[in-house]
Protein backbone atom coordinates (compact mmCIF):
# COMPACT_ATOMS: atom_id res chain seq x y z
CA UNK A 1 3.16 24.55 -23.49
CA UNK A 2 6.19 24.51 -21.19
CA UNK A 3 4.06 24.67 -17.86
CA UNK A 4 2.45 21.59 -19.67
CA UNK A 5 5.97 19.15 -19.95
CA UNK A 6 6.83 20.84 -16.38
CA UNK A 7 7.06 18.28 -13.90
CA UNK A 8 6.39 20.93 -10.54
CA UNK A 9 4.83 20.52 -7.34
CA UNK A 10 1.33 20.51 -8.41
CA UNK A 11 1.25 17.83 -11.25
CA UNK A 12 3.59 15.73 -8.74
CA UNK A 13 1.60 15.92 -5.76
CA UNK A 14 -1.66 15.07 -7.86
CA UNK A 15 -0.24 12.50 -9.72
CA UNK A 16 1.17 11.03 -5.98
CA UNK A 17 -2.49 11.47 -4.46
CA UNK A 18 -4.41 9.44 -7.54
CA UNK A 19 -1.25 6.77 -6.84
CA UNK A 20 -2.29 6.43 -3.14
CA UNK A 21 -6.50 6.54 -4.09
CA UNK A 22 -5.53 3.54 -6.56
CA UNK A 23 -4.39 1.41 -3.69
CA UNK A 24 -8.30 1.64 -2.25
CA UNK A 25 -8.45 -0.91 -5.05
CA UNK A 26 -6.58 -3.37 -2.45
CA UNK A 27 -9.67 -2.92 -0.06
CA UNK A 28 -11.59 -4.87 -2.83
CA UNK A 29 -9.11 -7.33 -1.38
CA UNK A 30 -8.88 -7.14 2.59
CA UNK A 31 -12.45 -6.33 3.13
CA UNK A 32 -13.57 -10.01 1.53
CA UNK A 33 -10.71 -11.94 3.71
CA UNK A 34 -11.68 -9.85 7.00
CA UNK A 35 -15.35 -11.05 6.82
CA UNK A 36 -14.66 -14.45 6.40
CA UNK A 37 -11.77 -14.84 8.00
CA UNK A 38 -12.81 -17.60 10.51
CA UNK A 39 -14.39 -19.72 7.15
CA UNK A 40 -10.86 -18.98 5.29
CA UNK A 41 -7.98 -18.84 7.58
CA UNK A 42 -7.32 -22.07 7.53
CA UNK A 43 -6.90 -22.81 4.05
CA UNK A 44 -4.14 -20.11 3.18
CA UNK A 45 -0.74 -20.36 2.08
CA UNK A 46 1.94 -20.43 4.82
CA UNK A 47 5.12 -19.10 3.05
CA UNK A 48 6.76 -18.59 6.25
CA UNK A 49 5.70 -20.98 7.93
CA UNK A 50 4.29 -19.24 11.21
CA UNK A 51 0.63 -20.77 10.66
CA UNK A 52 -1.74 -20.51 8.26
CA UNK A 53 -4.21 -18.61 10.72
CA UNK A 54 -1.18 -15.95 10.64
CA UNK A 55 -0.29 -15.38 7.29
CA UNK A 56 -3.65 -15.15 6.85
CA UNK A 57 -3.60 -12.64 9.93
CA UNK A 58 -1.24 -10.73 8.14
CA UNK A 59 -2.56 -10.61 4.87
CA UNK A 60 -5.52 -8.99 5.99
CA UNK A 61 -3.94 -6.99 8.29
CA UNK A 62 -1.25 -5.63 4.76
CA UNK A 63 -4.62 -5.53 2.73
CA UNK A 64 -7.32 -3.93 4.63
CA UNK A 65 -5.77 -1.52 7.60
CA UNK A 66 -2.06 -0.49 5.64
CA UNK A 67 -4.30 -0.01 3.13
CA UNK A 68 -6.46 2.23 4.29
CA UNK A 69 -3.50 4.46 6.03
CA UNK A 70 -2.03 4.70 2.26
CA UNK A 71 -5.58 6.22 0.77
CA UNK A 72 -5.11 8.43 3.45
CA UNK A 73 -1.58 9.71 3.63
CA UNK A 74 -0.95 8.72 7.43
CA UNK A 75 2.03 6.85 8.38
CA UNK A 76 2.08 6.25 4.88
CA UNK A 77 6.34 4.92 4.22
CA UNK A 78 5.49 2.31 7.65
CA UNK A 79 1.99 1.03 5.89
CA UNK A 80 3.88 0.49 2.99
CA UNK A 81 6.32 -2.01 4.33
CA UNK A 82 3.51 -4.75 4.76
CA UNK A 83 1.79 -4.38 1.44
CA UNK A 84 5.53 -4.59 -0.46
CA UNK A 85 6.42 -7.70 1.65
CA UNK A 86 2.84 -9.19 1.40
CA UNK A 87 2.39 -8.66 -2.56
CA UNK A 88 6.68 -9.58 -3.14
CA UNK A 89 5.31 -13.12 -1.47
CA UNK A 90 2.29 -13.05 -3.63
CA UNK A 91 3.84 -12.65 -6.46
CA UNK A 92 7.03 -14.61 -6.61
CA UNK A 93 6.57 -17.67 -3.88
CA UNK A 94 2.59 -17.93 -3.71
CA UNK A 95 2.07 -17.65 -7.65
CA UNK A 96 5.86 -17.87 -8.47
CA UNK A 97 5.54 -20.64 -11.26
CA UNK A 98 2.48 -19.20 -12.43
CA UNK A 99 1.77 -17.35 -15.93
CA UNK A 100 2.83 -13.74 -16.06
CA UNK A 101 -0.48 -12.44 -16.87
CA UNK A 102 -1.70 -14.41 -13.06
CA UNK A 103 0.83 -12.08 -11.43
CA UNK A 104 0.28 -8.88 -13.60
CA UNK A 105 -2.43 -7.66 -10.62
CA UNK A 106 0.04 -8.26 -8.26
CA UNK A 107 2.63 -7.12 -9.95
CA UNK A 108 1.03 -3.59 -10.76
CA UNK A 109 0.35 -3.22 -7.26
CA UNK A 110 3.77 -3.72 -6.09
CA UNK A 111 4.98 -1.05 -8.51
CA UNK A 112 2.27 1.31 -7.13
CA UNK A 113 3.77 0.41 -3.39
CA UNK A 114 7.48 0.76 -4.20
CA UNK A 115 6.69 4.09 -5.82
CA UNK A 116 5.13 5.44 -3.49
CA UNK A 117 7.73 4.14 -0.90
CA UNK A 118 9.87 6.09 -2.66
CA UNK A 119 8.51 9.39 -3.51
CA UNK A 120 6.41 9.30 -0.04
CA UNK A 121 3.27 10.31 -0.10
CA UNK A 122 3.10 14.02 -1.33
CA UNK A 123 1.50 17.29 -0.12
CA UNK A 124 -2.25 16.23 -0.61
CA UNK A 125 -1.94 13.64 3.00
CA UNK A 126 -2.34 13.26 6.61
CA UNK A 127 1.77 12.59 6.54
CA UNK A 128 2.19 16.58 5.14
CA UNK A 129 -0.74 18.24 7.48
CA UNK A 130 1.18 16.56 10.26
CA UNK A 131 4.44 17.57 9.45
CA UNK A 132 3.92 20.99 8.71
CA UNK A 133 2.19 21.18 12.10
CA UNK A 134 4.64 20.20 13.79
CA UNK A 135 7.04 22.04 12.08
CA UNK A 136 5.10 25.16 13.12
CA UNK A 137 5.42 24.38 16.88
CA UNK A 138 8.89 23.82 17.09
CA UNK A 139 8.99 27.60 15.41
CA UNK A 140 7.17 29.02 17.89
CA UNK A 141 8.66 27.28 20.84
């Protein structure tokens, strides 16, 4: 029963791997707004007011590919940084006035992303393989 409230490597790692596999979900997302994104970009909310063809640039860009480096582990802190700031926007200037159960997608997804931020991506990634690669040829230089 201990081993069962332990909170060790393996039941971290896991539980950091299904975090990251959750934020395929956001592909759902990106993949719809990369087809279409010549019908679309035009109609999309400029919050910064660099264009709407931009934000919408962007947007994709947080949605689909930082996405899909999250799933996978790689560069996973740096793919982070887009989703946060793409899904803070969403969530309190796009739909800011908006009833909380209109942000609670958004707002689930941003806890995911600042989590994971945080902890970094655990030992089941691309990020881990690469470090302890490298960490093995600076010991045998």
């Amino acid at each position: 029963m201990k081993s069962f409230l332990s909170s060790k490597a393996l039941s971290i790692d896991a539980g950091l791997l299904i975090l990251r596999l959750c934020c395929a979900l956001m592909l759902l997302h990106g993949w719809p707004k990369f087809i279409d994104f010549k019908e679309n970009s035009g109609d999309w909310p400029d919050p910064f007011h660099v264009g709407t063809t931009v934000s919408y640039a962007l947007t994709v860009f947080a949605e689909l590919f930082c996405s899909v480096f999250v799933v996978l582990g790689l560069f996973t802190r740096i793919a982070l940084v887009p989703l946060i700031i793409c899904l803070i926007v969403i969530v309190f200037n796009v739909h800011g006035g908006d009833p909380l159960e209109d942000k609670e997608h958004g707002l689930l997804y941003l806890l995911i992303y600042l989590s994971l931020f945080l902890t970094g991506p655990g030992k089941y990634s691309l990020d881990s393989l690469i470090e302890k690669r490298w960490k093995n040829d600076r010991e045998s230089h």
